[in-house]
PDB file of N, CA and C in Angstrom:
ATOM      1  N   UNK A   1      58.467 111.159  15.632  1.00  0.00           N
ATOM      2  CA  UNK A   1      58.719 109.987  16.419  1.00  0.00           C
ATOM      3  C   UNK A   1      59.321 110.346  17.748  1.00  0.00           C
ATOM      4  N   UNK A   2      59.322 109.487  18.912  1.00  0.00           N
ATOM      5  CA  UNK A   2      59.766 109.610  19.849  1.00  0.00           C
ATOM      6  C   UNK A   2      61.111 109.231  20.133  1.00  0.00           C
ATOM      7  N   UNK A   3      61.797 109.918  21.304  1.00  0.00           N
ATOM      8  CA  UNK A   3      62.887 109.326  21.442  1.00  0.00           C
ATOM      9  C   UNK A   3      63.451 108.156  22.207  1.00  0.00           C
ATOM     10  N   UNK A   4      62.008 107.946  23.082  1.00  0.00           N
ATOM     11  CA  UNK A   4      62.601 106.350  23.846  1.00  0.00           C
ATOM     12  C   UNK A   4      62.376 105.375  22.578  1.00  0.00           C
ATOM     13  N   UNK A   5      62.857 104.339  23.227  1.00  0.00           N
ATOM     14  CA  UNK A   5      62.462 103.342  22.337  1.00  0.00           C
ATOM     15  C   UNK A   5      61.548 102.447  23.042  1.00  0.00           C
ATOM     16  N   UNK A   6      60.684 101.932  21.997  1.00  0.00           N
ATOM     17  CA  UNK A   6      59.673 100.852  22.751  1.00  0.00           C
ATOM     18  C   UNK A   6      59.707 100.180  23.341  1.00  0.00           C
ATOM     19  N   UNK A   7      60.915  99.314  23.571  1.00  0.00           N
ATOM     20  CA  UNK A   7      61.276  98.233  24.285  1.00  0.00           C
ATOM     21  C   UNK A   7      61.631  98.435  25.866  1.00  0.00           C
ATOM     22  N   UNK A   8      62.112 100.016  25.776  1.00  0.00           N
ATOM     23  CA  UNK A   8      62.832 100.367  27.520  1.00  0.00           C
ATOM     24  C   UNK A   8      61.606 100.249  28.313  1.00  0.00           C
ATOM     25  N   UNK A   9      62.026 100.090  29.203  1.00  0.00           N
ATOM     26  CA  UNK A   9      60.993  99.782  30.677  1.00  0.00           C
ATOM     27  C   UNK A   9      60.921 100.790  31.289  1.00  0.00           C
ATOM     28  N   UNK A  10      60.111 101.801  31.791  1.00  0.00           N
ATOM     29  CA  UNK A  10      60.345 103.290  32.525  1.00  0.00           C
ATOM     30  C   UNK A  10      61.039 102.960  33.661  1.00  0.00           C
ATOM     31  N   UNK A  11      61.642 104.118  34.008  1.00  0.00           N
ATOM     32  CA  UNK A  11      62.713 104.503  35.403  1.00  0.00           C
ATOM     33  C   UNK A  11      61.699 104.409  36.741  1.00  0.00           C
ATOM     34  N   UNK A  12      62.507 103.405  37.482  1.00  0.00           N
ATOM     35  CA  UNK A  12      61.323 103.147  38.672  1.00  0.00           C
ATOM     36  C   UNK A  12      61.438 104.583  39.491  1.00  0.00           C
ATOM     37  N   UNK A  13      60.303 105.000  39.988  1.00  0.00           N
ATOM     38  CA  UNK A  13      60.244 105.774  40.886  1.00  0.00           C
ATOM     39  C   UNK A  13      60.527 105.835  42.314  1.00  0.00           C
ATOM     40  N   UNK A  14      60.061 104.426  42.729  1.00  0.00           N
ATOM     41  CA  UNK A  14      60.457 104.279  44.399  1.00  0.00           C
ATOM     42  C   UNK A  14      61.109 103.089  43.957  1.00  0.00           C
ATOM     43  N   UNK A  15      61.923 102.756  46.038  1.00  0.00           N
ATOM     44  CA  UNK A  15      62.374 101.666  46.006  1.00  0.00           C
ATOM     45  C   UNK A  15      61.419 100.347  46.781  1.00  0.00           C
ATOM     46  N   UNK A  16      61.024  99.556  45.850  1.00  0.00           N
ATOM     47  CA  UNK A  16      60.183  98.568  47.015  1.00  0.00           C
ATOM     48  C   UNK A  16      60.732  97.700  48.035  1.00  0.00           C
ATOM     49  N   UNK A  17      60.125  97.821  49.005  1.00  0.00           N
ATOM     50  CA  UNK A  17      60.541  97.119  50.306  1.00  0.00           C
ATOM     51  C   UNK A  17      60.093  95.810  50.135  1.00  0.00           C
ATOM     52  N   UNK A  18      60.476  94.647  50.484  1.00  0.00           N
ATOM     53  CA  UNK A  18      60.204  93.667  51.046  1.00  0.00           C
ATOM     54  C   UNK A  18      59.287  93.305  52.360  1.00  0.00           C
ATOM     55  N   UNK A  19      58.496  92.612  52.153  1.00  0.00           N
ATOM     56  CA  UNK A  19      57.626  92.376  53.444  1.00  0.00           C
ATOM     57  C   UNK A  19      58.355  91.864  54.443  1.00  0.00           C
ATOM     58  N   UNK A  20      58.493  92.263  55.686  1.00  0.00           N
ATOM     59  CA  UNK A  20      59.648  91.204  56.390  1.00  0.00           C
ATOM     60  C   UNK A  20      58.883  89.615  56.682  1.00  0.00           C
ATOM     61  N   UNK A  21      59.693  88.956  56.890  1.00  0.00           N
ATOM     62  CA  UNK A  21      59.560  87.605  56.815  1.00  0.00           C
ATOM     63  C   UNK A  21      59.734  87.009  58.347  1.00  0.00           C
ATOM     64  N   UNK A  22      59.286  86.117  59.074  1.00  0.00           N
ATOM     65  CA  UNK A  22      59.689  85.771  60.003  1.00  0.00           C
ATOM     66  C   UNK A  22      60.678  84.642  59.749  1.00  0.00           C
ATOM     67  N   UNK A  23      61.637  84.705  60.321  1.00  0.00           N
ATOM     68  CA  UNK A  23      62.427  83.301  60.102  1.00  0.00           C
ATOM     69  C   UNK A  23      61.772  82.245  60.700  1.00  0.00           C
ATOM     70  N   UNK A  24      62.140  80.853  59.620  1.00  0.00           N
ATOM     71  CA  UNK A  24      61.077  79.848  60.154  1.00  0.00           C
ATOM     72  C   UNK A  24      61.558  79.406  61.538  1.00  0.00           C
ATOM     73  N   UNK A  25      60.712  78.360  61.936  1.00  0.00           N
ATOM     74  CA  UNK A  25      60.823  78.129  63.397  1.00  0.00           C
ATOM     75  C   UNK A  25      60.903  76.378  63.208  1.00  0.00           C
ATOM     76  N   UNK A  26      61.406  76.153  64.281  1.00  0.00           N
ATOM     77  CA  UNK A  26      61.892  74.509  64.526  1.00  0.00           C
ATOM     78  C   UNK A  26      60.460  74.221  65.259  1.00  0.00           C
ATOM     79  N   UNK A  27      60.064  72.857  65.095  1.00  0.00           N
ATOM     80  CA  UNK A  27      59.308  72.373  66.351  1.00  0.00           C
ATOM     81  C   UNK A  27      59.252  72.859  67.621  1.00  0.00           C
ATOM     82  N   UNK A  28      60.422  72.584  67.693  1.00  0.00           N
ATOM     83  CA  UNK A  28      60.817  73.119  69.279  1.00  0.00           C
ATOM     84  C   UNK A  28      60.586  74.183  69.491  1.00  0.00           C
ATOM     85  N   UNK A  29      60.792  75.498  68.588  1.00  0.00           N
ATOM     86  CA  UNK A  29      60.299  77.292  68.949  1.00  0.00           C
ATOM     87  C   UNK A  29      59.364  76.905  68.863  1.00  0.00           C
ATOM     88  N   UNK A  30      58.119  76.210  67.769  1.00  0.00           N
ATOM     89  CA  UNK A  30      56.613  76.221  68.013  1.00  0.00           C
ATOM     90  C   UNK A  30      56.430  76.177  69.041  1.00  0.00           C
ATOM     91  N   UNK A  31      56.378  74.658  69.700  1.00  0.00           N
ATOM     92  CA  UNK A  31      56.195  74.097  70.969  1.00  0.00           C
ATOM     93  C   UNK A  31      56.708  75.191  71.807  1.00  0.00           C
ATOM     94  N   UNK A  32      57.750  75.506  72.076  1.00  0.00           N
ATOM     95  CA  UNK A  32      58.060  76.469  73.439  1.00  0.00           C
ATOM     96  C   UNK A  32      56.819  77.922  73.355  1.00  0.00           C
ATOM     97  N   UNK A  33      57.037  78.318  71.985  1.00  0.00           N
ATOM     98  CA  UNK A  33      56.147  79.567  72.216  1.00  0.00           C
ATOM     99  C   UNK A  33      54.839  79.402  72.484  1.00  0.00           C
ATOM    100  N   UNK A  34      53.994  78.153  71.979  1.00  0.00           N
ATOM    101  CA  UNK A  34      52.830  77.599  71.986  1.00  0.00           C
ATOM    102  C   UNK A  34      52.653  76.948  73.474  1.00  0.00           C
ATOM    103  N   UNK A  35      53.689  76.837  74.512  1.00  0.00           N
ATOM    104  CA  UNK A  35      53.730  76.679  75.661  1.00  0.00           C
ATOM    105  C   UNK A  35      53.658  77.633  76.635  1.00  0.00           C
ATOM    106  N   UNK A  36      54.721  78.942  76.214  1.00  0.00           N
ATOM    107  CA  UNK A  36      54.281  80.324  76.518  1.00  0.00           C
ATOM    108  C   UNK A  36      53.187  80.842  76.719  1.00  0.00           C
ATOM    109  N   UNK A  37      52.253  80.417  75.620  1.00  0.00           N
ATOM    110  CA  UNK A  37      51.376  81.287  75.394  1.00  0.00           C
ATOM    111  C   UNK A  37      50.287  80.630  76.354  1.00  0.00           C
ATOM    112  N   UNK A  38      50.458  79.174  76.285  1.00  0.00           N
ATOM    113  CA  UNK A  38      49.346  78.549  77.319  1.00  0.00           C
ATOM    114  C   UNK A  38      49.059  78.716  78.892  1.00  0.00           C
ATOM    115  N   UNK A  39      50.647  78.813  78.877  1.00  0.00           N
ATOM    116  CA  UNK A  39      51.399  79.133  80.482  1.00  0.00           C
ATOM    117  C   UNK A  39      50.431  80.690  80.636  1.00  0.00           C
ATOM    118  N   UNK A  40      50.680  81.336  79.438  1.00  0.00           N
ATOM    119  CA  UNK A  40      50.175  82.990  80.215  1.00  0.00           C
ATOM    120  C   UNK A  40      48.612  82.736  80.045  1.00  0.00           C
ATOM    121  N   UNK A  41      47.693  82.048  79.077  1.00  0.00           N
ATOM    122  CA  UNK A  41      46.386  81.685  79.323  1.00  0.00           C
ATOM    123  C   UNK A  41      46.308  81.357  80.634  1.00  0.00           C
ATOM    124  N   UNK A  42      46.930  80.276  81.239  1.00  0.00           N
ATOM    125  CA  UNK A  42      46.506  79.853  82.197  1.00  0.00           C
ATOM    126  C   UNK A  42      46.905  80.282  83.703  1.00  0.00           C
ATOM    127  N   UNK A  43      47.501  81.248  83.342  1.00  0.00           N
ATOM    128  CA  UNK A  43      47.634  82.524  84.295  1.00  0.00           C
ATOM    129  C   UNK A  43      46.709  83.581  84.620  1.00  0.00           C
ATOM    130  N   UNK A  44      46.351  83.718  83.696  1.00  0.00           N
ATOM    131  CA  UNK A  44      44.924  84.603  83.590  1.00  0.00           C
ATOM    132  C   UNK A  44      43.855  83.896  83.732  1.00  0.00           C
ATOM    133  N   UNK A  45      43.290  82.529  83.205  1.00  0.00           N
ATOM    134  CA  UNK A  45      42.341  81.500  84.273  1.00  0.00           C
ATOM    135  C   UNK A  45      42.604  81.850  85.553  1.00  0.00           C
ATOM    136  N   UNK A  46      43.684  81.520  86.006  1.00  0.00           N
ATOM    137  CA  UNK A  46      43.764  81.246  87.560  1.00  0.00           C
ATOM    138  C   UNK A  46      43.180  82.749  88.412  1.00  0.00           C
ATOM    139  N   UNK A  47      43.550  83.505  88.021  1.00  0.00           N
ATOM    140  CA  UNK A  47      43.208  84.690  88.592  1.00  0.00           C
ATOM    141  C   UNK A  47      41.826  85.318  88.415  1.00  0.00           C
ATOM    142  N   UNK A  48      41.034  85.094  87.026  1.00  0.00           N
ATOM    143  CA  UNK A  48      39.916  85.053  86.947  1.00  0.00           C
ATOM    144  C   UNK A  48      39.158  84.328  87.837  1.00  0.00           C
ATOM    145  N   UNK A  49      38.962  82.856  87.907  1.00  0.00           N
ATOM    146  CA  UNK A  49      39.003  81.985  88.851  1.00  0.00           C
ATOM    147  C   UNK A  49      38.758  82.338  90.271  1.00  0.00           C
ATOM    148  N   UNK A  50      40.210  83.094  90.451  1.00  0.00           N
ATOM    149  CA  UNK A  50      40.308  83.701  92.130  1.00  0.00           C
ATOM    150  C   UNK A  50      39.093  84.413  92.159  1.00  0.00           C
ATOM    151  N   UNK A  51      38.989  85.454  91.399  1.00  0.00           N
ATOM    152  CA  UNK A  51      38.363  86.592  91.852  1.00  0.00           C
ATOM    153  C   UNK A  51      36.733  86.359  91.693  1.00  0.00           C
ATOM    154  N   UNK A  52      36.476  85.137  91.086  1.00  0.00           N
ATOM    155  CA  UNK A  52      35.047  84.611  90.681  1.00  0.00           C
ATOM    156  C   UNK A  52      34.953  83.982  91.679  1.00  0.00           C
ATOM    157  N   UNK A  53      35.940  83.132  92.928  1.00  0.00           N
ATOM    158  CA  UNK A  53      35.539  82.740  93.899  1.00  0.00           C
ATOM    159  C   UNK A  53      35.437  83.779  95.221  1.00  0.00           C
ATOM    160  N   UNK A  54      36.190  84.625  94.662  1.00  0.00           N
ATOM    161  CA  UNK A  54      36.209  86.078  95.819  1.00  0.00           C
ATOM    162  C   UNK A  54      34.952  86.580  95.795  1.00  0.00           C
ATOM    163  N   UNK A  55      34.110  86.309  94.755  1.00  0.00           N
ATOM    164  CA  UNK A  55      32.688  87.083  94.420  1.00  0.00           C
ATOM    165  C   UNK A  55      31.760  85.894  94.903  1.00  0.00           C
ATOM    166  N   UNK A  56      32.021  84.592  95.045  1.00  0.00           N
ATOM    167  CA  UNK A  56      30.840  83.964  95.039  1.00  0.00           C
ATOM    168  C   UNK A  56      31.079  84.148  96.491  1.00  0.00           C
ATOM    169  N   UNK A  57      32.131  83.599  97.714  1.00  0.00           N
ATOM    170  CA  UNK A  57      32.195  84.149  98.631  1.00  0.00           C
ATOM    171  C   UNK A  57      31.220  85.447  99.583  1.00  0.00           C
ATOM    172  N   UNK A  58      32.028  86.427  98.539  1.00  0.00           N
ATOM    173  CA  UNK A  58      31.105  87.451  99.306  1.00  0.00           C
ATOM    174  C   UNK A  58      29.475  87.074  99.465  1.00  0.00           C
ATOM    175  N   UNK A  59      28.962  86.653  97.908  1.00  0.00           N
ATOM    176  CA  UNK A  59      27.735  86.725  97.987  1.00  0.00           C
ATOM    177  C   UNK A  59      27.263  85.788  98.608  1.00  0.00           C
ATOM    178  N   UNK A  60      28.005  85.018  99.145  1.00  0.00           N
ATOM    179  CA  UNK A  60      27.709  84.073 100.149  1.00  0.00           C
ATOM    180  C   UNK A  60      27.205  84.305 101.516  1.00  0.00           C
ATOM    181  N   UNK A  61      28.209  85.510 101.679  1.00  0.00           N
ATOM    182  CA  UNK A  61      28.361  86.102 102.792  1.00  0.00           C
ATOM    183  C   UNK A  61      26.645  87.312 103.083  1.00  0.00           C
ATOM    184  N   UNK A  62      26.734  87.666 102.021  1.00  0.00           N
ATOM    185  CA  UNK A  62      25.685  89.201 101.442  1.00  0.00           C
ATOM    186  C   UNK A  62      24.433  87.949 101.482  1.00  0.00           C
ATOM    187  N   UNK A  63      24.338  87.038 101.549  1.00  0.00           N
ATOM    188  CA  UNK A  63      22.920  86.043 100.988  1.00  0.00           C
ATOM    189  C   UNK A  63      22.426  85.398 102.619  1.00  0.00           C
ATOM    190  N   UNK A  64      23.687  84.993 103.517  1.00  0.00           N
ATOM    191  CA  UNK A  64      23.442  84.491 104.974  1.00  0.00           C
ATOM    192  C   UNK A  64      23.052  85.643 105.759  1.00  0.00           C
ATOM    193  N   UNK A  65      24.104  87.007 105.345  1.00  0.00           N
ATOM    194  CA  UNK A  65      22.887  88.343 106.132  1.00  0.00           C
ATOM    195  C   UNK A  65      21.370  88.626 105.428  1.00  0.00           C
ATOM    196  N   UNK A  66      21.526  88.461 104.728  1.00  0.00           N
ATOM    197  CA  UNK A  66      20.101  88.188 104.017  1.00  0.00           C
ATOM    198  C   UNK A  66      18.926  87.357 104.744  1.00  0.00           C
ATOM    199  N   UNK A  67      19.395  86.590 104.574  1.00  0.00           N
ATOM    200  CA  UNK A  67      18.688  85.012 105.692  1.00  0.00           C
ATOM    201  C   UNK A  67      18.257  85.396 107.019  1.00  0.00           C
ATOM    202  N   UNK A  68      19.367  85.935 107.904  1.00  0.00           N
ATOM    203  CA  UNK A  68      19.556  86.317 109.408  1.00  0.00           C
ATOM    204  C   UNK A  68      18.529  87.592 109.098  1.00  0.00           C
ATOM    205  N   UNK A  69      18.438  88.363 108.484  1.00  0.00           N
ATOM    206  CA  UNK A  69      17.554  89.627 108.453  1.00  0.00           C
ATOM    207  C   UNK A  69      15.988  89.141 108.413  1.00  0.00           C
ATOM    208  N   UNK A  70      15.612  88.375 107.316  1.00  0.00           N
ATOM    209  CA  UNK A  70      14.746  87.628 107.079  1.00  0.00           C
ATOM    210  C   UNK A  70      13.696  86.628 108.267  1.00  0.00           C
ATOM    211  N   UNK A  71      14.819  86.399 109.213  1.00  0.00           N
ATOM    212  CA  UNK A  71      14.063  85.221 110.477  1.00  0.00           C
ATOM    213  C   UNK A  71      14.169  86.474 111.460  1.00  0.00           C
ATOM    214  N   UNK A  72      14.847  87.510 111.619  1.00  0.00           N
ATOM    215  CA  UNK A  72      14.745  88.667 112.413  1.00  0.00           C
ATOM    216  C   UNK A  72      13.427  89.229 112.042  1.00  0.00           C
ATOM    217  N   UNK A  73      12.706  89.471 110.437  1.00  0.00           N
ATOM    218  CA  UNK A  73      11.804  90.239 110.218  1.00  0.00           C
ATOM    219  C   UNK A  73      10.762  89.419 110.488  1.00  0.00           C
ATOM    220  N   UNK A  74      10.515  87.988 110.284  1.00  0.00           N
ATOM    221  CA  UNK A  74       9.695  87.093 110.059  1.00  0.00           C
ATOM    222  C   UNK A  74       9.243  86.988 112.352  1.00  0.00           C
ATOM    223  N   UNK A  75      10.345  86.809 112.935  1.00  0.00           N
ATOM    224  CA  UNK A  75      10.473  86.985 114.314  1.00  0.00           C
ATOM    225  C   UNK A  75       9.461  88.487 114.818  1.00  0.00           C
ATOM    226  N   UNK A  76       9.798  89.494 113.804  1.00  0.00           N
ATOM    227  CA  UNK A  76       8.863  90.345 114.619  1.00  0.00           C
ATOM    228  C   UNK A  76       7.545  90.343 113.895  1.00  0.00           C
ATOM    229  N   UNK A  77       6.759  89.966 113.165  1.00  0.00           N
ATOM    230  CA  UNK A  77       5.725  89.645 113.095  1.00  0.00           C
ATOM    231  C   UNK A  77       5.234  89.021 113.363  1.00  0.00           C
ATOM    232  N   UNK A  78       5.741  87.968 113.845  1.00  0.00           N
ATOM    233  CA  UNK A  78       4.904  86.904 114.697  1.00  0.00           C
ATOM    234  C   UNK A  78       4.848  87.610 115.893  1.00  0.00           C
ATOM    235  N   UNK A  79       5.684  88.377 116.451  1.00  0.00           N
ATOM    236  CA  UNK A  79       5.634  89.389 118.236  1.00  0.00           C
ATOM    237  C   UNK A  79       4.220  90.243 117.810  1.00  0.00           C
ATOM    238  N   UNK A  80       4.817  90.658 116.652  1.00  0.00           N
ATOM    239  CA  UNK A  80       3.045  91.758 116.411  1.00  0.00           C
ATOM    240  C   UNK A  80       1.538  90.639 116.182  1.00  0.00           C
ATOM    241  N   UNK A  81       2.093  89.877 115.562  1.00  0.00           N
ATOM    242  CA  UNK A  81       0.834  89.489 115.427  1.00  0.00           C
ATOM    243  C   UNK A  81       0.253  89.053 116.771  1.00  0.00           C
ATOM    244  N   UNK A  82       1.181  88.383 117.734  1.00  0.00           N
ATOM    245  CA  UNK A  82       0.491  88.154 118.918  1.00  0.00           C
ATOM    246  C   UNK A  82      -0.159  89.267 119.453  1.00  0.00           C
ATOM    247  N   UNK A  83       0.988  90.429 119.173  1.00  0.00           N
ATOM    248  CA  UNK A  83       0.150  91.847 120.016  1.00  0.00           C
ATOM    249  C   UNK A  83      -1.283  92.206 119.341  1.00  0.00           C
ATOM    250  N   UNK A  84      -1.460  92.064 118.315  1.00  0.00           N
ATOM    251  CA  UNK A  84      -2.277  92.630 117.526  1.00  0.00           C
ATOM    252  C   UNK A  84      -3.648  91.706 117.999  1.00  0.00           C
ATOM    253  N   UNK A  85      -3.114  90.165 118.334  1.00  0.00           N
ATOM    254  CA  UNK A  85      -4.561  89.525 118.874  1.00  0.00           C
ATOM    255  C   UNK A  85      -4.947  89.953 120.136  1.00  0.00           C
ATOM    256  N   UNK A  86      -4.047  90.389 121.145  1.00  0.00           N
ATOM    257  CA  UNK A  86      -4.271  90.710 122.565  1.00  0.00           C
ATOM    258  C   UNK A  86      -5.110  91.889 122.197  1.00  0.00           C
ATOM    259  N   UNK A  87      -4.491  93.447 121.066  1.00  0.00           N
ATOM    260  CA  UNK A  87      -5.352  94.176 121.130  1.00  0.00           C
ATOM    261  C   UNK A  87      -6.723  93.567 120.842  1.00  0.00           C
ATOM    262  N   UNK A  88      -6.800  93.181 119.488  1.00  0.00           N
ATOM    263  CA  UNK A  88      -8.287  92.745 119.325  1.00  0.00           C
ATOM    264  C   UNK A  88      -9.293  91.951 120.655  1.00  0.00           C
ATOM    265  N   UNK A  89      -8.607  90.872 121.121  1.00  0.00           N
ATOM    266  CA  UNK A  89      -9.226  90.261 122.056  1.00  0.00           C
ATOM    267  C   UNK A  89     -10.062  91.425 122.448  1.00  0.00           C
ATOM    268  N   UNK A  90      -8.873  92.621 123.598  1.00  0.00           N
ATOM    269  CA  UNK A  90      -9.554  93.256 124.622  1.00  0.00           C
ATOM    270  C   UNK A  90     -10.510  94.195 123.979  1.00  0.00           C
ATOM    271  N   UNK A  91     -10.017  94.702 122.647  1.00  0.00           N
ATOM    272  CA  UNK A  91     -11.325  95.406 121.679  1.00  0.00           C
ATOM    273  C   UNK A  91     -12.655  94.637 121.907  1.00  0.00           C
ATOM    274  N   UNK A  92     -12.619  93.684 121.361  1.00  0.00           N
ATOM    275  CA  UNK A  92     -14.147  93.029 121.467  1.00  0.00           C
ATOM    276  C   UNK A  92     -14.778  92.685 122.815  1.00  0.00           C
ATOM    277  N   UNK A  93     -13.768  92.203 123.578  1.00  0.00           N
ATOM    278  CA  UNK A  93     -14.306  92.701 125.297  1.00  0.00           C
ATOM    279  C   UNK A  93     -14.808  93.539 125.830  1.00  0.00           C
ATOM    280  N   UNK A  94     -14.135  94.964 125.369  1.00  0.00           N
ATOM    281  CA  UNK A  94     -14.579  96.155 125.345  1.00  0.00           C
ATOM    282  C   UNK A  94     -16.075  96.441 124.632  1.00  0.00           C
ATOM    283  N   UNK A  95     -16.229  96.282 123.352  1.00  0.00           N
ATOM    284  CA  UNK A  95     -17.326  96.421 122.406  1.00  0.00           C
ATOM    285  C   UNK A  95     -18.262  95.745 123.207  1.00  0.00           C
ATOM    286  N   UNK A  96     -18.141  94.297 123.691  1.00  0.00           N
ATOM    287  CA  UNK A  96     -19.420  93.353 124.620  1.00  0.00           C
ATOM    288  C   UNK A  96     -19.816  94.142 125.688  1.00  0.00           C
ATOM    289  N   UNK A  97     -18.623  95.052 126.372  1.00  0.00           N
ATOM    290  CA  UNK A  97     -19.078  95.163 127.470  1.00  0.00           C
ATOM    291  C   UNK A  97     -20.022  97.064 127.370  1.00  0.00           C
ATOM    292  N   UNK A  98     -19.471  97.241 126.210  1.00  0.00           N
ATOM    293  CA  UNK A  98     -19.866  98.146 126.162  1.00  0.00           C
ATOM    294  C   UNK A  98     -21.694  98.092 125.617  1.00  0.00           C
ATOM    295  N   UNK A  99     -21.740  96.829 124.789  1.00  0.00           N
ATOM    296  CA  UNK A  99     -23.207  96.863 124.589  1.00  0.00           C
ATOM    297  C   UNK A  99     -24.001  96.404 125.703  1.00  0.00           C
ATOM    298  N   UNK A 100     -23.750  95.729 126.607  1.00  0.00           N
ATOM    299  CA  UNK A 100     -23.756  95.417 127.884  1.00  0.00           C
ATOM    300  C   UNK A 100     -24.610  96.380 128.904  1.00  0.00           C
ATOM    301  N   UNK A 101     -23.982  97.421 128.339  1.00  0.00           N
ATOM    302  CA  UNK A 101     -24.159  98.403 129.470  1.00  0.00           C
ATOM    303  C   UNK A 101     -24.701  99.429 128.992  1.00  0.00           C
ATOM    304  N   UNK A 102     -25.425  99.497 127.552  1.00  0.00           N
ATOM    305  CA  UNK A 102     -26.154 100.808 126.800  1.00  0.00           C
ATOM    306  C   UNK A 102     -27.077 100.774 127.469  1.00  0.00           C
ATOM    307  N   UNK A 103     -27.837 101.776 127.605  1.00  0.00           N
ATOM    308  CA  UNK A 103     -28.944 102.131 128.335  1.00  0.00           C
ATOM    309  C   UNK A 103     -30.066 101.690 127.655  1.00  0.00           C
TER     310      UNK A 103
END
């Protein structure tokens, strides 16, 4: 036979800790911290915000040089195209006068 007896409970090995607990909170800590927390949300909106209008800005800016480049490029093709009819004109003037004058 053994020498414990059946009934003893074995020798604990460790000591268990307790989970810590938060102490409860009043309305009022809810509310204040739940105000905190909105306050710093909406701190970080605002600045997001900024910098989303800092971007539409620019591209505001990046979209009107865009535009101005655009009536600059559109401006010199219409200059060429005029040139391009003067050449032709005097081409085919040339070509008439040249059949004109074949022997």
């Amino acid at each position: 036979m053994s020498d414990a007896a059946p009934d003893a409970a074995p020798a604990p090995s460790a000591a268990i800790i307790a989970f810590p607990r938060r102490p409860r909170e009043t309305p009022q800590q809810r509310l204040a911290r739940a105000l905190t927390a909105l306050d710093g949300a909406l701190s970080q909106q605002r600045a997001v915000v900024a910098q989303w209008r800092d971007s539409v800005a620019q591209l505001q800016t990046s979209m009107s040089g865009l535009g101005e480049s655009l009536h600059r490029y559109r401006d010199r093709l219409a200059t060429l195209s005029g040139e391009v009819a003067v050449v032709n004109t005097q081409a085919k003037d040339l070509a008439a006068w040249a059949t004109r004058h074949e022997g």
